[in-house]
Protein backbone atom coordinates (compact mmCIF):
# COMPACT_ATOMS: atom_id res chain seq x y z
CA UNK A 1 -15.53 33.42 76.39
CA UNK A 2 -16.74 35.37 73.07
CA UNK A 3 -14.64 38.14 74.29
CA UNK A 4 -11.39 35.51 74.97
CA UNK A 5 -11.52 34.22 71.33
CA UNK A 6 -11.97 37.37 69.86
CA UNK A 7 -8.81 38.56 71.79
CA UNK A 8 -6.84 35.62 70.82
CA UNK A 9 -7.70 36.35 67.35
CA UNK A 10 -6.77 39.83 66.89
CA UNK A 11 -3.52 39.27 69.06
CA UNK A 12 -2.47 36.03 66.29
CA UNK A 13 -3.84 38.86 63.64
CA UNK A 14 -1.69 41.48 64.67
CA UNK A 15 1.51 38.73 65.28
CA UNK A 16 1.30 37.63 61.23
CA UNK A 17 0.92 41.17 60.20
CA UNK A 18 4.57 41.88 62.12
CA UNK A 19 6.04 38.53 60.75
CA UNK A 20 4.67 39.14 57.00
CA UNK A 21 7.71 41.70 56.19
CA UNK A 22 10.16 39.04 57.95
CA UNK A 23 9.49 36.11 56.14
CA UNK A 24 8.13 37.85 52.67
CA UNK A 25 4.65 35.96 52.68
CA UNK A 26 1.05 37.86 53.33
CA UNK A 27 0.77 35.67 56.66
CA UNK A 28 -2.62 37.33 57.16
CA UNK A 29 -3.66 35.75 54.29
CA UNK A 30 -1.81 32.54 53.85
CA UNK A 31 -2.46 30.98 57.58
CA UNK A 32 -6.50 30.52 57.34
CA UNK A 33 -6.49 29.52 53.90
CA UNK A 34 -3.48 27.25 54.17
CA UNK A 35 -4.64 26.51 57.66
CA UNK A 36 -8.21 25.37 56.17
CA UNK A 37 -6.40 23.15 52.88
CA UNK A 38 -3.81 21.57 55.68
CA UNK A 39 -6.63 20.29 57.97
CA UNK A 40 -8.81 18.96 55.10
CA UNK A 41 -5.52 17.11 53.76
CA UNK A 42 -4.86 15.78 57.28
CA UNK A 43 -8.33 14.56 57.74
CA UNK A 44 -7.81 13.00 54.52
CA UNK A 45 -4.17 11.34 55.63
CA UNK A 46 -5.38 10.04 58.65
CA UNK A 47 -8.48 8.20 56.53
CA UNK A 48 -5.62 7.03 53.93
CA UNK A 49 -3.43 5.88 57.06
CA UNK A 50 -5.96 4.21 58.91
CA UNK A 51 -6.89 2.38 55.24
CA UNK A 52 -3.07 1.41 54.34
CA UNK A 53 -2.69 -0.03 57.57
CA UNK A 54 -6.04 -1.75 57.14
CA UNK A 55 -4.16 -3.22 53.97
CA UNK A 56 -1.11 -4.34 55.59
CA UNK A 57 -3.02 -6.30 58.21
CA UNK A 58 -5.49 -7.76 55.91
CA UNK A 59 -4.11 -8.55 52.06
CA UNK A 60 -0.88 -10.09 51.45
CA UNK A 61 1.26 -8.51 49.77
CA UNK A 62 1.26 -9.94 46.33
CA UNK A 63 -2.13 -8.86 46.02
CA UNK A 64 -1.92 -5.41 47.42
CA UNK A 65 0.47 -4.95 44.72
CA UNK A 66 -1.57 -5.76 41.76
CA UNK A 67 -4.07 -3.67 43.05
CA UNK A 68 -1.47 -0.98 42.97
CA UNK A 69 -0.73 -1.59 39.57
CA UNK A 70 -4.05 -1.50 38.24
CA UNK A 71 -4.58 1.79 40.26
CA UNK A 72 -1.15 3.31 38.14
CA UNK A 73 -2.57 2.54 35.30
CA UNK A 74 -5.75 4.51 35.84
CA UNK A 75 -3.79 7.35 37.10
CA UNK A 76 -0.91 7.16 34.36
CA UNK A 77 -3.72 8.63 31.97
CA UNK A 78 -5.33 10.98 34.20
CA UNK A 79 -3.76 13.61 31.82
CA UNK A 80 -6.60 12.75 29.50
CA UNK A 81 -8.84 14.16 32.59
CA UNK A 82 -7.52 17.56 31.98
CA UNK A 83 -5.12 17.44 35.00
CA UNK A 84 -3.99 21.06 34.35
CA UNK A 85 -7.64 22.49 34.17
CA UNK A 86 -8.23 22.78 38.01
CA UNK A 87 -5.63 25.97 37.70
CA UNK A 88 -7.49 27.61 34.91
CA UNK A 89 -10.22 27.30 36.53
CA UNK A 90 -8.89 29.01 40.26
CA UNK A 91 -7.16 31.29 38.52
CA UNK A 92 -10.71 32.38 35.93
CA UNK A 93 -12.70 32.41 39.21
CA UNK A 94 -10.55 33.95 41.45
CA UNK A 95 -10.99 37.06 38.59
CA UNK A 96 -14.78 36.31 38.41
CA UNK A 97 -15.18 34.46 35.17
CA UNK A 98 -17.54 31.94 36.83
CA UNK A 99 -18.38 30.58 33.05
CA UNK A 100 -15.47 28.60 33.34
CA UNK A 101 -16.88 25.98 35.82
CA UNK A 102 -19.34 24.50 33.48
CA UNK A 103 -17.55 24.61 30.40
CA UNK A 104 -14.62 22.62 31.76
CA UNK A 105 -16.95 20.04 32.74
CA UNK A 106 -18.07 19.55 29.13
CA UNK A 107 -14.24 19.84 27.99
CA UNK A 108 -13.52 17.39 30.57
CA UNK A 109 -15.69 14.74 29.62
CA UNK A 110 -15.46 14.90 25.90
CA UNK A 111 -11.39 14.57 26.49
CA UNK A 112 -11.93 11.94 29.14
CA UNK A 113 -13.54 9.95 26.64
CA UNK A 114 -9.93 9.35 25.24
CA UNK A 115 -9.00 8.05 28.66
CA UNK A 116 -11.54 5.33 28.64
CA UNK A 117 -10.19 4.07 25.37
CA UNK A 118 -6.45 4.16 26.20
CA UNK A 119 -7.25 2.34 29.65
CA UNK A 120 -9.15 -0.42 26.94
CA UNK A 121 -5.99 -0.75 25.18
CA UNK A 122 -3.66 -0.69 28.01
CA UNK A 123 -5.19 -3.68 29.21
CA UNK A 124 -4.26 -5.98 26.29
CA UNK A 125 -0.50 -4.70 26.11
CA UNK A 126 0.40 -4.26 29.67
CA UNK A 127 1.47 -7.78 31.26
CA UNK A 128 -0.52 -8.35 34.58
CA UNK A 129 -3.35 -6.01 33.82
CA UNK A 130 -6.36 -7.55 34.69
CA UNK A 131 -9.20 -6.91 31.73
CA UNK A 132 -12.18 -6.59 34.20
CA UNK A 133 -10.45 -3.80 36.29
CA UNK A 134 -9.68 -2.13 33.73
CA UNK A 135 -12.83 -2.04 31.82
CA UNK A 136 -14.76 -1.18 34.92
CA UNK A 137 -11.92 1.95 35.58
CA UNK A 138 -12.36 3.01 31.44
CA UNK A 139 -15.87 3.13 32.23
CA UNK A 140 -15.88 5.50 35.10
CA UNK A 141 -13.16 7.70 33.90
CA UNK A 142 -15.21 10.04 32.49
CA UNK A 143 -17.46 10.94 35.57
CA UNK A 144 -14.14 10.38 38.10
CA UNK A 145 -12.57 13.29 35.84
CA UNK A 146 -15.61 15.45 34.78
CA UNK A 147 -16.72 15.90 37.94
CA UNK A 148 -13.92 16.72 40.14
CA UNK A 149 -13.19 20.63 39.48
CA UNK A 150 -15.54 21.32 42.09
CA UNK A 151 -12.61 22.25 44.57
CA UNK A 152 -10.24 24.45 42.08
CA UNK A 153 -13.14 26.59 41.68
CA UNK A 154 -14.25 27.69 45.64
CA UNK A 155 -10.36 27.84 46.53
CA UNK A 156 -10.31 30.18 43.28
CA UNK A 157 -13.16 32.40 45.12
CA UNK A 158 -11.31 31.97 48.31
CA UNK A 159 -13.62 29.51 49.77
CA UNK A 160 -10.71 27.31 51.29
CA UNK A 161 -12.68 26.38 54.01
CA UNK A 162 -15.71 25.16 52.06
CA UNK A 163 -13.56 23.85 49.61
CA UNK A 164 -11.34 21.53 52.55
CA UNK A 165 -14.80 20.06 54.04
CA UNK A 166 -16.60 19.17 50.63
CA UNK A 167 -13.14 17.32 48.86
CA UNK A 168 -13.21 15.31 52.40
CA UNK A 169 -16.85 13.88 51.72
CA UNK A 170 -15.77 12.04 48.75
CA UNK A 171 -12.83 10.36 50.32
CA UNK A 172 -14.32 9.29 53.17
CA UNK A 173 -17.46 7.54 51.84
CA UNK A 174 -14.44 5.37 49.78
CA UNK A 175 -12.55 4.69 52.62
CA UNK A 176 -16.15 3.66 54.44
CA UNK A 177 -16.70 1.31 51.54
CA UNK A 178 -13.20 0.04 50.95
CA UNK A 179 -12.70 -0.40 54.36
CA UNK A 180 -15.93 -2.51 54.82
CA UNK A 181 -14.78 -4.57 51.94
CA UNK A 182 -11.68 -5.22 53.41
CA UNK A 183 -13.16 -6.29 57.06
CA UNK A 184 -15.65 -9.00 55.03
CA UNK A 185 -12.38 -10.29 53.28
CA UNK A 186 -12.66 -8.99 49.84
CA UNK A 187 -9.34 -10.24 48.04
CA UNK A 188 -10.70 -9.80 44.23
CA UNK A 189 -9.05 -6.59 42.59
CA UNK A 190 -12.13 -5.43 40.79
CA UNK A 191 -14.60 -5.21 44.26
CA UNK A 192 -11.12 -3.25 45.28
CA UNK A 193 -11.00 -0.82 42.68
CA UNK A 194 -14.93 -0.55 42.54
CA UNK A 195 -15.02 0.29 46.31
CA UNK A 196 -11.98 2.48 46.04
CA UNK A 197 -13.56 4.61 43.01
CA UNK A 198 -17.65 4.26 42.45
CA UNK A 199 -17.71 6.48 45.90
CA UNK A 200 -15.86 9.06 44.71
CA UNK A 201 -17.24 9.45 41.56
CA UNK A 202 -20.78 9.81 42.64
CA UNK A 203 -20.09 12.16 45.45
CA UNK A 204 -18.13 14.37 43.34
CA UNK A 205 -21.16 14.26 40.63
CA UNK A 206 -23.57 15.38 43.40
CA UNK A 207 -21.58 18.32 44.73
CA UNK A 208 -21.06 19.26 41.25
CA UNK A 209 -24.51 19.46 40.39
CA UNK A 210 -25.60 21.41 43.69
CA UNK A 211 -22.16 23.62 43.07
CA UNK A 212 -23.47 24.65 39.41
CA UNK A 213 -26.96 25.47 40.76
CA UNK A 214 -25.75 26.90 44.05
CA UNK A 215 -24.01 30.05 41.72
CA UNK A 216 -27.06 29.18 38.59
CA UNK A 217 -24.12 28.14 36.29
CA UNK A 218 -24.96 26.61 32.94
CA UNK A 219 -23.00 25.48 29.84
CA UNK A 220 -23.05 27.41 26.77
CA UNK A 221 -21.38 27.60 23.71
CA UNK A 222 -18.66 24.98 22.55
CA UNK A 223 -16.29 24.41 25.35
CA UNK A 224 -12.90 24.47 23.59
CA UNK A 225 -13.64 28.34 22.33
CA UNK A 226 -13.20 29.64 26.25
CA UNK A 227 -9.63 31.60 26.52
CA UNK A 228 -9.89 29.78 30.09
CA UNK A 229 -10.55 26.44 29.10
CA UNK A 230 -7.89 27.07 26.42
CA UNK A 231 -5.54 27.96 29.04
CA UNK A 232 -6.51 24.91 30.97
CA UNK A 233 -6.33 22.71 27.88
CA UNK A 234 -2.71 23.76 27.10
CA UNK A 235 -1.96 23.47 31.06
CA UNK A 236 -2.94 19.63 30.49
CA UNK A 237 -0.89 19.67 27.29
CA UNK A 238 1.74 20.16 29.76
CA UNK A 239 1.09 17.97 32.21
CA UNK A 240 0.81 14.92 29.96
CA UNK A 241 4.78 13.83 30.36
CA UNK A 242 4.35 14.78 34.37
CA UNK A 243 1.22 12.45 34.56
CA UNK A 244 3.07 9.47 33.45
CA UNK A 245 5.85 10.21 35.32
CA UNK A 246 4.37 10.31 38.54
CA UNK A 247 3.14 6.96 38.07
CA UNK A 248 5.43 5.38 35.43
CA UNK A 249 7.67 4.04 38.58
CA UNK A 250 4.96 1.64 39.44
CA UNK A 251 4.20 0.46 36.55
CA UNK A 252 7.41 -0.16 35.59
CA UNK A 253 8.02 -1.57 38.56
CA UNK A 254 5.04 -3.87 38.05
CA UNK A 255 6.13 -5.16 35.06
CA UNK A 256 9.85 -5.48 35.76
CA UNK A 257 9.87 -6.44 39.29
CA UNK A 258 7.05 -9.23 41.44
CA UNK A 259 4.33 -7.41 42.66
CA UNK A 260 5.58 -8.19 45.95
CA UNK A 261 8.15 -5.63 45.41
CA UNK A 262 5.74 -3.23 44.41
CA UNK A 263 3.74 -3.43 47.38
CA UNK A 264 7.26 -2.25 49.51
CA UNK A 265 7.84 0.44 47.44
CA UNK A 266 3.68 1.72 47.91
CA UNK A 267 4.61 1.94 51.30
CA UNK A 268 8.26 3.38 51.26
CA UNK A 269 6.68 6.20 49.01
CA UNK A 270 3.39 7.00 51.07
CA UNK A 271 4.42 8.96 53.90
CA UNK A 272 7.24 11.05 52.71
CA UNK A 273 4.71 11.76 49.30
CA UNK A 274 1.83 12.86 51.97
CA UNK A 275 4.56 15.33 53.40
CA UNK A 276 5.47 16.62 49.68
CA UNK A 277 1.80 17.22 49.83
CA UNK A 278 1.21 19.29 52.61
CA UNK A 279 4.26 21.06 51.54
CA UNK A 280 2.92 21.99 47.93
CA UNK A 281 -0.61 23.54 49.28
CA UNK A 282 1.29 26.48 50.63
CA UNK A 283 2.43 27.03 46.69
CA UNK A 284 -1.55 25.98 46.00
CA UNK A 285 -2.40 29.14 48.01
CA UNK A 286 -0.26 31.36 46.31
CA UNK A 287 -1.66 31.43 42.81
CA UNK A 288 -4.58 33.30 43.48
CA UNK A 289 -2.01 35.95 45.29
CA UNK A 290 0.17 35.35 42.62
CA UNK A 291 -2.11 36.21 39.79
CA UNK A 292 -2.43 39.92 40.84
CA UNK A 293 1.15 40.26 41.22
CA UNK A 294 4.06 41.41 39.41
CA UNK A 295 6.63 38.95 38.36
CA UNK A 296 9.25 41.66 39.16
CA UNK A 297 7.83 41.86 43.08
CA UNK A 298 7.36 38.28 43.54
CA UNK A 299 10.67 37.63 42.11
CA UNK A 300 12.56 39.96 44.35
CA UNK A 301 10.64 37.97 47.58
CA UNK A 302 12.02 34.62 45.86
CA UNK A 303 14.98 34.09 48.42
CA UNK A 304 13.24 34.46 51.59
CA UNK A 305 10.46 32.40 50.57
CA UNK A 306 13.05 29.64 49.10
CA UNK A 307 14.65 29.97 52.74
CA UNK A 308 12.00 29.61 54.87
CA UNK A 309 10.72 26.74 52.90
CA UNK A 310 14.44 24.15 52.32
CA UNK A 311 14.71 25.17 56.25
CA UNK A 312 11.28 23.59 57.06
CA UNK A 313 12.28 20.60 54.26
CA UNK A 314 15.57 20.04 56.88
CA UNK A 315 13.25 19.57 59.81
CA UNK A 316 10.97 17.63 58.40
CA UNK A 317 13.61 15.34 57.07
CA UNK A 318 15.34 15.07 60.03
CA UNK A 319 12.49 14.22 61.95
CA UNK A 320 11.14 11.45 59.58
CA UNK A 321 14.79 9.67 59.15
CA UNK A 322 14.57 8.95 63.03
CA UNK A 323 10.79 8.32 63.40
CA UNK A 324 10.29 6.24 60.20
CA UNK A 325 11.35 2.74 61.71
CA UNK A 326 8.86 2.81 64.57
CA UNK A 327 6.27 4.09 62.78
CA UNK A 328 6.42 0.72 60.16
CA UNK A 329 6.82 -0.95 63.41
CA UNK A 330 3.74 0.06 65.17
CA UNK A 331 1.81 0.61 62.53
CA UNK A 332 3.14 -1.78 59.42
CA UNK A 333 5.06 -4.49 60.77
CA UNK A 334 4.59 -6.32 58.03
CA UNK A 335 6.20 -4.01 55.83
CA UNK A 336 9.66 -3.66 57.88
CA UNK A 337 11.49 -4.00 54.40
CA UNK A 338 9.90 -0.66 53.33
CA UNK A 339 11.75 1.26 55.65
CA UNK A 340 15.26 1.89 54.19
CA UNK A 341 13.73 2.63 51.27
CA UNK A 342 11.62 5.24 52.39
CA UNK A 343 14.32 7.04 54.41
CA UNK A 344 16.01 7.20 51.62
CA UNK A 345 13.31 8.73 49.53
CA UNK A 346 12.72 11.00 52.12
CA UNK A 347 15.99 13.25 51.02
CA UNK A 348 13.66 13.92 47.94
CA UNK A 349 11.74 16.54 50.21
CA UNK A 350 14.77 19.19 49.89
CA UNK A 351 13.60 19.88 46.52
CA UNK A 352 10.04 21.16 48.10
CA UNK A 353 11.23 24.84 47.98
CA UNK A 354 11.82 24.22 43.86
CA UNK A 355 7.55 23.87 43.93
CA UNK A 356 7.56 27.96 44.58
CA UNK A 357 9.35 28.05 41.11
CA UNK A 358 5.95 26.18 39.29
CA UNK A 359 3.42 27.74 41.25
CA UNK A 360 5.14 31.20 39.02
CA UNK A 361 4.69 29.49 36.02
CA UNK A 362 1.67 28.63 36.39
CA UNK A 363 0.22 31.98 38.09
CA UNK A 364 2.00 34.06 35.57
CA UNK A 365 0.91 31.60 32.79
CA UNK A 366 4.63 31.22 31.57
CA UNK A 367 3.83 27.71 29.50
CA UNK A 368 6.83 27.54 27.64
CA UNK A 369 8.63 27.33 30.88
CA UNK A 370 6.46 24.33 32.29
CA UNK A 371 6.83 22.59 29.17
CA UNK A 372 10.78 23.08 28.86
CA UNK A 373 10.94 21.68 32.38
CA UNK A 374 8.62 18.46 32.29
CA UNK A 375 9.91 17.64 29.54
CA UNK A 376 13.56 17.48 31.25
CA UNK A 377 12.12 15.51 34.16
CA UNK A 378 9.79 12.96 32.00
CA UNK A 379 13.15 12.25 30.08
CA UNK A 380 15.76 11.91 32.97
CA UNK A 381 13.34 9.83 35.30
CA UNK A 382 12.18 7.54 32.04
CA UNK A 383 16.29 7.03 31.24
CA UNK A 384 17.15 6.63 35.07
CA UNK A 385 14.26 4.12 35.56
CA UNK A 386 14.77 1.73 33.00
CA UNK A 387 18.21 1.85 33.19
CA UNK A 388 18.12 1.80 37.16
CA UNK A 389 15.45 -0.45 38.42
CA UNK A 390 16.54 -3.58 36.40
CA UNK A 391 20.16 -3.14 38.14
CA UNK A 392 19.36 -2.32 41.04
CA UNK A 393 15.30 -3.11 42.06
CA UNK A 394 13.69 -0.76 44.34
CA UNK A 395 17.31 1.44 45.40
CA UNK A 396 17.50 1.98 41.52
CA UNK A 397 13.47 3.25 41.34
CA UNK A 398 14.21 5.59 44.19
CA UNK A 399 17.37 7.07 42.81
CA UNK A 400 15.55 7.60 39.16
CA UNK A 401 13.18 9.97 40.68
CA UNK A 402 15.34 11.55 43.12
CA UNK A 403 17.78 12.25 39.95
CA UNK A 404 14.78 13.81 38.26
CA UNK A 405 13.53 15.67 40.83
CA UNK A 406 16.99 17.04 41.34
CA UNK A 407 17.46 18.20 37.51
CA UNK A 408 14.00 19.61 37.05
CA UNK A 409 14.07 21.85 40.12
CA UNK A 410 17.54 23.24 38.86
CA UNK A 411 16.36 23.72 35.65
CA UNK A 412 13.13 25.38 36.87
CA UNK A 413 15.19 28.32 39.35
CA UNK A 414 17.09 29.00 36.42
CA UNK A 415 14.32 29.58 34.10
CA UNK A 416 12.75 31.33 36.75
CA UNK A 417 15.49 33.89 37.28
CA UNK A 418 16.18 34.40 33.72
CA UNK A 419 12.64 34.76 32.37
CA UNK A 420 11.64 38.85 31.58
């Protein structure tokens, strides 16, 4: 049987080292790791599934979407979490500057401090935010963000593997408590968010303590003085007008719209955003590859890569246009409004191949590039939103980003091409 699997093995082996010239992508290396980072993400999807239809069965909608809303808001300023310091810290590791681990903790949770406050004052300006959740989510924001660069770092040794099983411990023990909560009838938003969050948190905390003794890792110096941590900081610099855009569709829809309305959109959104996911770990894989790379090389790959991806994008579009309506009606029924809007979100995934374009800048540490572009999409998608969703309701929120997507990934190829 050894003998079998070993076979099998060195005939795939031999299979992606033929194909690798074809398709201009190491396949040797790219199918375990991606392989390993797809199977901890589906593991992951199937907990979220089984909770969101948990949610459709068990809370009505109105309150589903508040609890939505409070959750944007937490995310909205996850930029003060150093959102861009999981890539400094892959890319640092990956070239053996371990140092980095424990010094972005500190720079973390110093910056994350700033988060608690803003979620403090967000609470007293944003109509519908409910104080309580959003003192108990400024509170944790520091440990939820401190704590969770456990991952960037293994995948940056090329750990994928151990990196896939240990980000799946966290999630489950929340869906294990949330979905507990949600069989005893919990309807209040704050048990939500607390069973949705205080799981994660600790979890993380405890595999980043064993992670920093595991390699005997320990913080010294001022954090902020670290070229890596600089690098990191500046990556979050960036990331600040991406962070709120990524979630400034909800909230705007939960302040312009019922929260009925956001609770149809949650669930337009989910599935084709779980595809964009799987999608962007194959560009996740590629910095470490990328990083000992010339731009010239990689550049010159570009078109077969961009192929191979906007041909899978087709597919996978296809596929979900047909399927979507009985998968809300098997699975959601009572969401059957959701699904013309997410079919027509769903054409958003033929700007997946665009992702190979950031996954450069960010490899190749081109910040004036990443800036240039989320700038672009913070302003088109803030214009097209506000102009959009009080017009036209959930049609106009999905246009807004599709615009923005659309803009940013054209802008992005043709920095690409015409950076030096």
């Amino acid at each position: 049987m050894n003998r079998f699997l070993q076979s099998i093995q060195s005939s795939l082996s031999s299979l992606a080292q033929r194909l690798t010239p074809l398709v201009g992508i190491d396949l040797g290396y790219f199918i375990p790791n991606f392989s390993w980072l797809a199977a901890g993400q589906l593991l992951a999807t199937l907990l979220s599934f089984l909770l969101a239809i948990l949610f459709s069965r068990t809370l009505p909608p109105e309150i589903f979407g508040k609890y939505t809303y409070a959750q944007s808001l937490f995310f909205i300023v996850s930029f003060f979490g150093l959102s861009g310091m999981g890539v400094a810290i892959t890319r640092a590791a990956a070239k053996k500057r371990f140092s980095i681990l424990p010094s972005a903790i500190v720079a973390t949770f110093m910056s994350s401090l700033l988060g608690s406050l803003a979620l403090l004052l967000l609470s007293g300006f944003f109509p519908g935010a409910d104080f309580l959740s959003l003192l108990f989510l400024a509170l944790l924001f520091p440990l939820y963000y401190s704590t969770a660069h456990y991952a960037a770092f293994l995948q940056g040794l090329g750990q994928f593997r151990l990196s896939s099983i240990l980000s799946l411990l966290p999630n489950f023990l929340s869906f294990t408590s949330l979905a507990l909560g949600l069989y005893l009838g919990i309807h209040s938003i704050v048990l939500l968010l607390v069973l949705t969050f205080l799981p994660i948190a600790v979890v993380q905390a405890v595999l980043t303590f064993f992670l920093l003794r595991r390699h005997r890792l320990v913080f010294n110096g001022w954090p902020f003085s670290s070229p890596d941590v600089g690098y990191g900081l500046r990556l979050s610099l960036i990331d600040i007008l991406p962070s709120v855009s990524l979630y400034s569709d909800k909230v705007l829809i939960g302040i312009l719209l019922p929260p009925r309305d956001l609770a149809i959109y949650s669930f337009a959104i989910a599935i084709p955003e779980i595809i964009k996911g799987y999608m962007k770990n194959i560009t996740l894989v590629a910095i470490p590859k990328l990083a000992d790379q010339r731009l010239i090389d990689y550049r010159k790959a570009m078109k077969r890569h961009f192929s191979f991806l906007f041909m899978t994008s087709v597919v996978l579009v296809g596929a979900y246009v047909l399927l979507s309506p009985f998968l809300f009606e098997l699975f959601f029924p009572a969401y059957r409004e959701s699904v013309f809007y997410s079919q027509l979100f769903a054409f958003t995934l033929f700007l997946i191949p665009t992702f190979l374009f950031t996954s450069s800048f960010q490899a190749y540490k081109n910040t004036s590039a990443l800036a240039r572009m989320n700038v672009l999409y913070f302003v088109i998608q803030t214009l097209a939103l506000v102009i959009l969703i009080p017009k036209y309701g959930l049609v106009g929120a999905i246009l807004g980003r599709a615009l923005s997507r659309l803009a940013a990934g054209v802008y992005s190829g043709f920095l690409f091409f015409s950076s030096t």
